[in-house]
C-alpha atoms as a PDB file:
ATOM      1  CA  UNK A   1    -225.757 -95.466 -76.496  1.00  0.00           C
ATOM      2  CA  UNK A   2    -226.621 -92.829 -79.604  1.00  0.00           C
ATOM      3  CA  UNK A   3    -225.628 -90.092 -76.905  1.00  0.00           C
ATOM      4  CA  UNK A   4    -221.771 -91.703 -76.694  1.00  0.00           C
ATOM      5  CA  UNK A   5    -222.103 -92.213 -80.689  1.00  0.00           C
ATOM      6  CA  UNK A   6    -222.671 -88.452 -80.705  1.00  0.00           C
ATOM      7  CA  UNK A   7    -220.167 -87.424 -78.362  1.00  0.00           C
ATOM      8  CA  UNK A   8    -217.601 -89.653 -80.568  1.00  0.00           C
ATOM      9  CA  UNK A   9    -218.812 -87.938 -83.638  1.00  0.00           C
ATOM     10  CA  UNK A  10    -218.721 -84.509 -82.064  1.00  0.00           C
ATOM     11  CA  UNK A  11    -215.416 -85.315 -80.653  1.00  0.00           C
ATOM     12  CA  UNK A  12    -214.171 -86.291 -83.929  1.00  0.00           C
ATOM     13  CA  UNK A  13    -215.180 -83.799 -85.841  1.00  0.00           C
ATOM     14  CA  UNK A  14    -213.301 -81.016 -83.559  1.00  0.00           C
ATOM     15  CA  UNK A  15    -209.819 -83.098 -83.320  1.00  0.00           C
ATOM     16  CA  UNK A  16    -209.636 -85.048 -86.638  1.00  0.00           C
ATOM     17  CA  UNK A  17    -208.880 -82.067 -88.683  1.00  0.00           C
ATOM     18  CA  UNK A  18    -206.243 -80.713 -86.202  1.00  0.00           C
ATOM     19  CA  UNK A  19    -204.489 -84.132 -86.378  1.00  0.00           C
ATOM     20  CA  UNK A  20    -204.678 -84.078 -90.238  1.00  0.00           C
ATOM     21  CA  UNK A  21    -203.385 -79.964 -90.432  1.00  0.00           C
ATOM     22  CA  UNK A  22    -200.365 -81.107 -87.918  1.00  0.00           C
ATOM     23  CA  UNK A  23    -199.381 -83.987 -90.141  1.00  0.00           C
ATOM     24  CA  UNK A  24    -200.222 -81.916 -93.082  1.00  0.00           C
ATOM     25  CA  UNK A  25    -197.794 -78.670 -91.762  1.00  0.00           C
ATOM     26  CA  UNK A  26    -194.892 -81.019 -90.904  1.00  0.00           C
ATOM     27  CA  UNK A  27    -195.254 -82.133 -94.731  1.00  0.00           C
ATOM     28  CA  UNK A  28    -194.941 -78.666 -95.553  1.00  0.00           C
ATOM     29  CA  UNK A  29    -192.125 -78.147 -93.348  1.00  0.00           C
ATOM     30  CA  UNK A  30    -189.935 -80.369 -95.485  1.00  0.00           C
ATOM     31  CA  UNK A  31    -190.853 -79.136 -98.578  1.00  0.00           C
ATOM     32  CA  UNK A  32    -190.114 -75.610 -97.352  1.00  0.00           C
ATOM     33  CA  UNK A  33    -186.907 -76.533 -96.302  1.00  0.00           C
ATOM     34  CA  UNK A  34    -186.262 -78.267 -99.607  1.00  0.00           C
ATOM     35  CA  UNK A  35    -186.982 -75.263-101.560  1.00  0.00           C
ATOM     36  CA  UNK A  36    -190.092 -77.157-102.723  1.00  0.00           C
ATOM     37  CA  UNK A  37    -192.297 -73.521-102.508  1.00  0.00           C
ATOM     38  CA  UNK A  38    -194.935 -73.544-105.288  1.00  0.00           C
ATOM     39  CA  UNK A  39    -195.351 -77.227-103.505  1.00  0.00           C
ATOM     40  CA  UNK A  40    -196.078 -75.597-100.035  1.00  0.00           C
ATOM     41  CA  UNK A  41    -198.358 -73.270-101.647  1.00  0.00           C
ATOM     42  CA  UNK A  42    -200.974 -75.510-103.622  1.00  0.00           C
ATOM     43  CA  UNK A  43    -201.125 -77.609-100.731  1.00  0.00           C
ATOM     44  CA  UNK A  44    -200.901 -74.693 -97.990  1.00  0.00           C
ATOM     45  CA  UNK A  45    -202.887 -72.524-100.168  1.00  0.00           C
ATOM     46  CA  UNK A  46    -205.831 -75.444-100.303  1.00  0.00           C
ATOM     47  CA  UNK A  47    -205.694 -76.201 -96.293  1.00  0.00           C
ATOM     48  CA  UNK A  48    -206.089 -72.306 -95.480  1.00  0.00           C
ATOM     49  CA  UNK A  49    -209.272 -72.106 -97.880  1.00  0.00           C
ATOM     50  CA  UNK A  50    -210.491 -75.588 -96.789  1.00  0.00           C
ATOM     51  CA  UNK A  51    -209.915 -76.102 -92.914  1.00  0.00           C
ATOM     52  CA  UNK A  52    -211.750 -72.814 -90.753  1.00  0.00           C
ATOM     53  CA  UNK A  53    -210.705 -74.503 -87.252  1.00  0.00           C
ATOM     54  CA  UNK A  54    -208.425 -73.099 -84.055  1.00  0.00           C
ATOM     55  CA  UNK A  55    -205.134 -71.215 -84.849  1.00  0.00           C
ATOM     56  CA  UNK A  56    -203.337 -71.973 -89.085  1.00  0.00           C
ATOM     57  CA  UNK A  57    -201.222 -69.169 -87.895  1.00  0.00           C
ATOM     58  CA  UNK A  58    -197.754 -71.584 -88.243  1.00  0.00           C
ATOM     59  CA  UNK A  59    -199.241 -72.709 -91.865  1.00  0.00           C
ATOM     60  CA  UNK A  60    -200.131 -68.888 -92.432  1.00  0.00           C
ATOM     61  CA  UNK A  61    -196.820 -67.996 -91.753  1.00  0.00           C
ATOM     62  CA  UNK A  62    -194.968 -71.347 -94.426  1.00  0.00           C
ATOM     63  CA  UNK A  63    -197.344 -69.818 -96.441  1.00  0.00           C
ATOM     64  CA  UNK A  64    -196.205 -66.599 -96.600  1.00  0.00           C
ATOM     65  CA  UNK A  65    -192.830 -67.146 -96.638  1.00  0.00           C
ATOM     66  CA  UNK A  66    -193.284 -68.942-100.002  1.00  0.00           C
ATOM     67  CA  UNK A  67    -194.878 -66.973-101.761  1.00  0.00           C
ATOM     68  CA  UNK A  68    -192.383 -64.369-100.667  1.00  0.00           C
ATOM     69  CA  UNK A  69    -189.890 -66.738-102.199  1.00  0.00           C
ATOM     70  CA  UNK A  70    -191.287 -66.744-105.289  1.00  0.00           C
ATOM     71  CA  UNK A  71    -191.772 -63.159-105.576  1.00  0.00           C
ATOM     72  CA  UNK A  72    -195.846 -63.250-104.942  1.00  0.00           C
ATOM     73  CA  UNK A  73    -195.713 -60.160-102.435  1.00  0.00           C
ATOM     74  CA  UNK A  74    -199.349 -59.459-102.278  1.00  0.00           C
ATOM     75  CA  UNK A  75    -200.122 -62.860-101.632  1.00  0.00           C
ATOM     76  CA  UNK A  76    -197.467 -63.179 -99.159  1.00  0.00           C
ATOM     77  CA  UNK A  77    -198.469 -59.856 -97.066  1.00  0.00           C
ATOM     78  CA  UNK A  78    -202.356 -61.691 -96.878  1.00  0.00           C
ATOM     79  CA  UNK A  79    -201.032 -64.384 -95.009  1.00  0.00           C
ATOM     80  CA  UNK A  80    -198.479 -62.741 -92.928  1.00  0.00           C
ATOM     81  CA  UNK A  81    -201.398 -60.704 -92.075  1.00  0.00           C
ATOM     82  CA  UNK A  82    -203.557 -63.433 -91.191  1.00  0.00           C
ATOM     83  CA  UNK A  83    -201.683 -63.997 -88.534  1.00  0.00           C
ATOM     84  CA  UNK A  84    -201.156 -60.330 -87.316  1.00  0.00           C
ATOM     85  CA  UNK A  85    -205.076 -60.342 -86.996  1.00  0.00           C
ATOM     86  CA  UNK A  86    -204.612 -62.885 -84.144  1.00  0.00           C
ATOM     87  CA  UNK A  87    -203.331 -60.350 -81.590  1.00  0.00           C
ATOM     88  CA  UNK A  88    -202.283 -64.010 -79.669  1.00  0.00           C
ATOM     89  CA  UNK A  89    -200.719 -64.884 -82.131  1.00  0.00           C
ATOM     90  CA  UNK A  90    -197.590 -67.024 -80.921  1.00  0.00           C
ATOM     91  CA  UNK A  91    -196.157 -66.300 -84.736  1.00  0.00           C
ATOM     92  CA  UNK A  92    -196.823 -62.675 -84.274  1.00  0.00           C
ATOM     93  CA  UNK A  93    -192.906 -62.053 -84.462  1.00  0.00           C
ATOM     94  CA  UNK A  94    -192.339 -64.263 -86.968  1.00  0.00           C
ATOM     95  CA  UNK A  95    -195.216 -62.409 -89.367  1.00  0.00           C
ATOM     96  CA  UNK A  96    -194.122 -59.176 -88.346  1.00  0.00           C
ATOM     97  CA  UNK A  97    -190.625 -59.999 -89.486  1.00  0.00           C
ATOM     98  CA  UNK A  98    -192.070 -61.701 -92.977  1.00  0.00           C
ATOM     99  CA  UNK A  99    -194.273 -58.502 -93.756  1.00  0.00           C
ATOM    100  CA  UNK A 100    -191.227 -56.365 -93.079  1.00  0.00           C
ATOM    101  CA  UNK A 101    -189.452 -58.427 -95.408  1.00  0.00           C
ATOM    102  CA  UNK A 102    -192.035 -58.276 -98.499  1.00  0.00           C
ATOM    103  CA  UNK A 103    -191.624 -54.275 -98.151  1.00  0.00           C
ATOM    104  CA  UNK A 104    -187.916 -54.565 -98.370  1.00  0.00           C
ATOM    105  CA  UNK A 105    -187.861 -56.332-101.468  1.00  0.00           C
ATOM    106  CA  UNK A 106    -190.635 -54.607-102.765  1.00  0.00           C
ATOM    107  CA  UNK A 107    -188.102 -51.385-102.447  1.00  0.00           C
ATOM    108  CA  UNK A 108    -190.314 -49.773 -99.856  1.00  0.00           C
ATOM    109  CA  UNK A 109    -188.013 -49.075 -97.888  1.00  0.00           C
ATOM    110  CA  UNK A 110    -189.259 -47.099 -95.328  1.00  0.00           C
ATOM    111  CA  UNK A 111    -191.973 -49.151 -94.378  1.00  0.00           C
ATOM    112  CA  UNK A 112    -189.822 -52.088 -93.889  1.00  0.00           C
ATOM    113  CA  UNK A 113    -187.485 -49.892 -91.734  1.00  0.00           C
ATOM    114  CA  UNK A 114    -190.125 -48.838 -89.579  1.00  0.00           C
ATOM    115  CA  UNK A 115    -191.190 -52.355 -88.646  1.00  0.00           C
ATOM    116  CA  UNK A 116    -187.580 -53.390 -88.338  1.00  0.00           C
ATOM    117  CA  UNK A 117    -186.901 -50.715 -86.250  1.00  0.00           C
ATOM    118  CA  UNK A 118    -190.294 -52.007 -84.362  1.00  0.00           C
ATOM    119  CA  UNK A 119    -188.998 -55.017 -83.536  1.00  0.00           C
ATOM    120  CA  UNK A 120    -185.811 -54.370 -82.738  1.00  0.00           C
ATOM    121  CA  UNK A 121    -187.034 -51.885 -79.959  1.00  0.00           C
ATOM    122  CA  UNK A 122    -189.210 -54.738 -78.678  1.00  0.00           C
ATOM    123  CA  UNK A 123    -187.077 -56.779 -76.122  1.00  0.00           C
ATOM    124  CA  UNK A 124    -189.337 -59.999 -76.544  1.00  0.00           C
ATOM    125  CA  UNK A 125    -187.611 -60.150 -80.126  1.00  0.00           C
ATOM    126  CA  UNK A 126    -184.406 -60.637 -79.016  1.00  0.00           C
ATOM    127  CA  UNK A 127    -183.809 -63.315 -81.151  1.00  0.00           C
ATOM    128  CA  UNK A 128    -184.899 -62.259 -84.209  1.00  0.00           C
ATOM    129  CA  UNK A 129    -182.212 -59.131 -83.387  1.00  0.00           C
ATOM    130  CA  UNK A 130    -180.025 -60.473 -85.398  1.00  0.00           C
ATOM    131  CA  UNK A 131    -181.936 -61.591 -88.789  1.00  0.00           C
ATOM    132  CA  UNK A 132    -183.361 -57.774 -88.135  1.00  0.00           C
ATOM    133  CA  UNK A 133    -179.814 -55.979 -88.060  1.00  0.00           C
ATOM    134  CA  UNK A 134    -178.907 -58.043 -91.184  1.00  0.00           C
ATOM    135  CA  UNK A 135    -181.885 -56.712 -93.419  1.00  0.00           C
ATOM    136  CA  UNK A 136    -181.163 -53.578 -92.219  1.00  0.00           C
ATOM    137  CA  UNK A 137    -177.563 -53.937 -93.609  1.00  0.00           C
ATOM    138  CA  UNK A 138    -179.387 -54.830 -96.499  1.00  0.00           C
ATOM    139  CA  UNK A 139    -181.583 -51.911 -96.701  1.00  0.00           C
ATOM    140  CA  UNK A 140    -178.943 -49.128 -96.356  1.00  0.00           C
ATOM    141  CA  UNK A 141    -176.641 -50.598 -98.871  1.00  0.00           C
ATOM    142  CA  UNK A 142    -179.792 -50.633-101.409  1.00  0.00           C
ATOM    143  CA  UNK A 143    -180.312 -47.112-100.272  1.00  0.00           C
ATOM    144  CA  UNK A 144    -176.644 -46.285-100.758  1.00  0.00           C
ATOM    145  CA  UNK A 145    -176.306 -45.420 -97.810  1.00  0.00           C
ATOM    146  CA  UNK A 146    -172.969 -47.858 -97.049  1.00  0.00           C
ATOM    147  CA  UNK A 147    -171.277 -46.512 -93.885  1.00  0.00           C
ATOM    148  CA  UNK A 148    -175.204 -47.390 -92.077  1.00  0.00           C
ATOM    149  CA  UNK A 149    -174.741 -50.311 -93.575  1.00  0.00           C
ATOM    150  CA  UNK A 150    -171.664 -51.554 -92.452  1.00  0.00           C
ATOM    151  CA  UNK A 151    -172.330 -50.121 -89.071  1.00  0.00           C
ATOM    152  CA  UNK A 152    -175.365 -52.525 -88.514  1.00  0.00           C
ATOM    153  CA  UNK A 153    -173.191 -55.710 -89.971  1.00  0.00           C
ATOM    154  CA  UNK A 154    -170.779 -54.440 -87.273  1.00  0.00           C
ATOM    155  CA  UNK A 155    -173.047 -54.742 -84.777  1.00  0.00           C
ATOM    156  CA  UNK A 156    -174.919 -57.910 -86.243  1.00  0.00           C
ATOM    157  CA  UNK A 157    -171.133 -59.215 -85.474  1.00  0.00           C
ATOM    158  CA  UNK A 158    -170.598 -58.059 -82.158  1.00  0.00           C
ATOM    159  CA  UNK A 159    -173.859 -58.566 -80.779  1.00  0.00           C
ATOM    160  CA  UNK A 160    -174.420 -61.996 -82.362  1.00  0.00           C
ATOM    161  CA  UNK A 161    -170.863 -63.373 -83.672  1.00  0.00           C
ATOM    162  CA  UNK A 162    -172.421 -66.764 -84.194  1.00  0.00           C
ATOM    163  CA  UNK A 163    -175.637 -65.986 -86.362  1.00  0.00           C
ATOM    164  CA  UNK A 164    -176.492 -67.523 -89.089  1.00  0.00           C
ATOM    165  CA  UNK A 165    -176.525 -64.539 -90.691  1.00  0.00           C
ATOM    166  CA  UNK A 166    -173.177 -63.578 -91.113  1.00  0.00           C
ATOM    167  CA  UNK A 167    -172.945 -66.459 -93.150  1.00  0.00           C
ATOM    168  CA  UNK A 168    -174.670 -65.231 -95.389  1.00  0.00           C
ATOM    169  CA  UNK A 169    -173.734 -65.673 -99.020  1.00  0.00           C
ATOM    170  CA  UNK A 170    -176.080 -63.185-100.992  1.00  0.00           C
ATOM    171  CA  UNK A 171    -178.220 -60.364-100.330  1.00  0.00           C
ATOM    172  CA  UNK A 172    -182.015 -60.070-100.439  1.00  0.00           C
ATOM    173  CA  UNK A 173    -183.122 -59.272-103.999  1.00  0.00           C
ATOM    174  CA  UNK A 174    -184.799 -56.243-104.173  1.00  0.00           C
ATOM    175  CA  UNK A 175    -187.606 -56.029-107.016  1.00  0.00           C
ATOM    176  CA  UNK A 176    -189.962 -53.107-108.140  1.00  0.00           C
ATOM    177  CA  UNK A 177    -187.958 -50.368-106.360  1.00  0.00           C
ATOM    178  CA  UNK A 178    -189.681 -47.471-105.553  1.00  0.00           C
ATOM    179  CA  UNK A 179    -189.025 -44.344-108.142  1.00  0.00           C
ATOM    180  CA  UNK A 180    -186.228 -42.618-107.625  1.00  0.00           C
ATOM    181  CA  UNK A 181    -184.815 -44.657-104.729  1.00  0.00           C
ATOM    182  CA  UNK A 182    -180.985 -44.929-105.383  1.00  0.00           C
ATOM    183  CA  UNK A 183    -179.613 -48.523-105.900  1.00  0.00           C
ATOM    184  CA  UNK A 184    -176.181 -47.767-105.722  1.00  0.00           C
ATOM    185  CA  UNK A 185    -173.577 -50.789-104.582  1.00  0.00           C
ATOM    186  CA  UNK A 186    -169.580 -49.828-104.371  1.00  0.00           C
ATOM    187  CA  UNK A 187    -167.207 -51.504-106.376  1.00  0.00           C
ATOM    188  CA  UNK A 188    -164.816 -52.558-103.819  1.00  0.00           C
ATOM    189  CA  UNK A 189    -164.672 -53.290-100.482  1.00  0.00           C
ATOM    190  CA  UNK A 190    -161.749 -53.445 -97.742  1.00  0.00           C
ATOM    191  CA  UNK A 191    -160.909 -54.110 -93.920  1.00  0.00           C
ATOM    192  CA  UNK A 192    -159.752 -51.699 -91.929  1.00  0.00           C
ATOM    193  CA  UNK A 193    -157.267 -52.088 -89.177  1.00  0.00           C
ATOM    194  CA  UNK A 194    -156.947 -48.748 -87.581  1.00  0.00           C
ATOM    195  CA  UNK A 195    -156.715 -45.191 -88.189  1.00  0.00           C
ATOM    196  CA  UNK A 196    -153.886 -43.185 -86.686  1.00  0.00           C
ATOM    197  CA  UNK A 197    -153.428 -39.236 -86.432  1.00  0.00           C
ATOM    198  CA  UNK A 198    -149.684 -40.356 -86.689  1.00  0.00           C
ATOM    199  CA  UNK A 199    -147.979 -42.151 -89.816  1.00  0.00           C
ATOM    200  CA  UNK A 200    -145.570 -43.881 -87.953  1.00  0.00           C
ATOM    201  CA  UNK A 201    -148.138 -45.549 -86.045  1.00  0.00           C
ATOM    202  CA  UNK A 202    -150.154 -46.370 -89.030  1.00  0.00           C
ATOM    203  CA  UNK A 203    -146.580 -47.952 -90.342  1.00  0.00           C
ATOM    204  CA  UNK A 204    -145.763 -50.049 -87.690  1.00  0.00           C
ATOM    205  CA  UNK A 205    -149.555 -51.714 -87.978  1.00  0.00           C
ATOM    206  CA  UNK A 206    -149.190 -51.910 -91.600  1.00  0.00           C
ATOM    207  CA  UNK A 207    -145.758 -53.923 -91.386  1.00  0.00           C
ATOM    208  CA  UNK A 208    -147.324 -55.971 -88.204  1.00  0.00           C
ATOM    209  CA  UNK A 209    -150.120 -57.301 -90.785  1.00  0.00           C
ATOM    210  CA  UNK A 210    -147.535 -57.923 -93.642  1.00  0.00           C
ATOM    211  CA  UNK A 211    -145.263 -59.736 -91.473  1.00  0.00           C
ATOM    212  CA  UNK A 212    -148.339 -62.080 -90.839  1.00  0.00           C
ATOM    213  CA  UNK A 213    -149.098 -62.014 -95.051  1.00  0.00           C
ATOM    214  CA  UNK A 214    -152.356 -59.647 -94.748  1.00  0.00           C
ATOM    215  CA  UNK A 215    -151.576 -57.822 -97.832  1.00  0.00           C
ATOM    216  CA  UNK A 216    -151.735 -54.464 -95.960  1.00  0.00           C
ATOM    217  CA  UNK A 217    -151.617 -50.604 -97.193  1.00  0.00           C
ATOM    218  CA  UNK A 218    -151.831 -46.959 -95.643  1.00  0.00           C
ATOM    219  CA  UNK A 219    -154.448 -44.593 -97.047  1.00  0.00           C
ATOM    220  CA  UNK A 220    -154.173 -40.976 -95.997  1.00  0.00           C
ATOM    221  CA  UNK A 221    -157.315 -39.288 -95.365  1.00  0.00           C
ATOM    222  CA  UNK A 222    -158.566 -36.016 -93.985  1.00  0.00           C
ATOM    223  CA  UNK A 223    -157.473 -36.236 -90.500  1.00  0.00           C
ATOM    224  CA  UNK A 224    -154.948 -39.259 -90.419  1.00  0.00           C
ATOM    225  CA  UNK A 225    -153.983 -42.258 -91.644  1.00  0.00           C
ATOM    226  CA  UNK A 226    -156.397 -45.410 -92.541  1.00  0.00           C
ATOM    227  CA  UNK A 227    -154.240 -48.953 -92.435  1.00  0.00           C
ATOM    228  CA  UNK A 228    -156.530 -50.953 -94.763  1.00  0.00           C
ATOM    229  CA  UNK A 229    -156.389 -54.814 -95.760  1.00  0.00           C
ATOM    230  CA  UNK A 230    -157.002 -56.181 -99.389  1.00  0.00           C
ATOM    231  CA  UNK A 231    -159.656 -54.719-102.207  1.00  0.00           C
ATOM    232  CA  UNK A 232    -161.849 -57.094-103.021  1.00  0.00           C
ATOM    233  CA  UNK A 233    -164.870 -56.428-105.473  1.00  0.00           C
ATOM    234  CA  UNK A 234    -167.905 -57.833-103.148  1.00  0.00           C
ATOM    235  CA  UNK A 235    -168.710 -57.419 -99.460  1.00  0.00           C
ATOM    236  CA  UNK A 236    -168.343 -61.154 -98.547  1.00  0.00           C
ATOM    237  CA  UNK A 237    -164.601 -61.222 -99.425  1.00  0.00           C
ATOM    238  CA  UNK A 238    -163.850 -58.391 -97.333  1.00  0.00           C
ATOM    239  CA  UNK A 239    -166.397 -59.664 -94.414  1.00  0.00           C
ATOM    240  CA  UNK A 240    -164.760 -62.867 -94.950  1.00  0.00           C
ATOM    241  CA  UNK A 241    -160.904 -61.615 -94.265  1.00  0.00           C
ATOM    242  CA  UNK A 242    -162.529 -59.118 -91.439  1.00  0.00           C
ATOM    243  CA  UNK A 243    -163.350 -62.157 -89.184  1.00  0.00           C
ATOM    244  CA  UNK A 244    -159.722 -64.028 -90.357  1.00  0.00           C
ATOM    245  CA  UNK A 245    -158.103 -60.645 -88.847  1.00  0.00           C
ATOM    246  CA  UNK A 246    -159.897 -60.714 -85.658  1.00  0.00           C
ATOM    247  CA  UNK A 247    -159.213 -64.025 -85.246  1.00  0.00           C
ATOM    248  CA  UNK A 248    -155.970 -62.719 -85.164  1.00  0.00           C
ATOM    249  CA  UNK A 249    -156.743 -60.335 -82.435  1.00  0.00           C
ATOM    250  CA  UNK A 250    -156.587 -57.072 -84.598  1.00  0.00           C
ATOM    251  CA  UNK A 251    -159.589 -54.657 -84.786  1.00  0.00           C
ATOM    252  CA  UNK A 252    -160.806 -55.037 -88.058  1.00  0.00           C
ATOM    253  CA  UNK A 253    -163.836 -53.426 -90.234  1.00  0.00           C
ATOM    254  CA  UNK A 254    -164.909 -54.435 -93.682  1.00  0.00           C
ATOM    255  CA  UNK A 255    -165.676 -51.237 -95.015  1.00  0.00           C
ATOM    256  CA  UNK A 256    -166.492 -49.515 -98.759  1.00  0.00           C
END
């Protein structure tokens, strides 16, 4: 008899706390998903110190994700590394992806590219590919760089034309940038149509596109003729009339 009382005890003690950190993280989840972050991280914060049992890697990982939405980055790269120290891990990606992310909007730039470019070379990722090519949009336009950048939304829309991502209605703020890294944005964007070495050609798409009311133009540059679509003063707008246009079957590039 006191050896099944100890075996219930025993057996108790291992699987109580699991059930109470499962209902516990599903609590969290909601709050998360509300936006309810300094929530998830008194009560996360207070499970990770408290509870020493199995794998907290998917509270680890809530965890870090709030405090990287409110701007805690130290505190946010502890737990995503928390995780990383569990080499089987099953939220390895998913950490790897957050600690990326606090370097981004940290302005380290390079670091977060590295570890983007990490996981995007890593075929098990495939789909975080897309969240990946997005921050890396991100990047380059912080870095000025804004051909890169619209060459990775180009293939974010390609590759994955139905990610959440290109719904996306504002960037990822970027906060104590590095010195001297350039945080240069362009003050108005555009879709092109096509480019032609021949003006005639360049005509005939520009009147195809007004016939349809795209309020089309021809731009001469070095080389030929560009056939561009609106100006708009953000990246959205022109994103926006990009995917309206290929709807329409034309090729169509939001560009700087």
């Amino acid at each position: 008899m006191q050896k099944t009382r100890f075996y219930f005890m025993v057996l108790a003690l291992l699987i109580l706390p699991r059930i109470c950190l499962a209902a516990d993280l599903e609590t969290l989840k909601v709050d998360f998903l509300q936006g309810n972050y300094r929530r998830v991280i008194f009560e996360g914060q207070a499970q990770v110190d408290r509870i020493n049992i199995g794998n907290t890697d998917e509270l680890n990982c809530i965890l870090g994700l709030s405090y990287l939405k409110e701007g805690k980055l130290d505190l946010a790269q502890s737990s995503f590394q928390r995780v990383l120290n569990n080499q089987k891990s099953k939220f390895k990606a998913q950490a790897t992806l957050g600690l990326a992310d606090t370097f981004l909007i940290g302005g380290k730039f390079q670091e977060a590219e590295d570890i983007y470019n990490k996981l995007i070379a890593d075929d098990s990722n495939n789909n975080q590919k897309a969240a990946v090519l997005y921050r890396l949009s991100q990047l380059e336009f912080k870095r000025g760089n804004n051909q890169l950048g619209n060459d990775y939304l180009f293939k974010l829309k390609r590759d994955f034309p139905l990610s959440p991502e290109l719904r996306l209605r504002k960037a990822l703020e970027i906060i104590n940038p590095q010195p001297g890294a350039p945080l240069k944005e362009t003050s108005q964007y555009s879709v092109q149509a096509g480019f032609f070495s021949n003006q005639a050609n360049a005509g005939k798409l520009r009147d195809k596109l007004l016939a349809k009311d795209f309020p089309a133009y021809i731009e001469e540059s070095a080389g030929g003729y560009r056939v561009r679509v609106g100006k708009f003063k953000t990246q959205t707008e022109a994103l926006d009339l990009e995917s309206k246009l290929s709807k329409e079957g034309f090729e169509a590039k939001a560009c700087p």
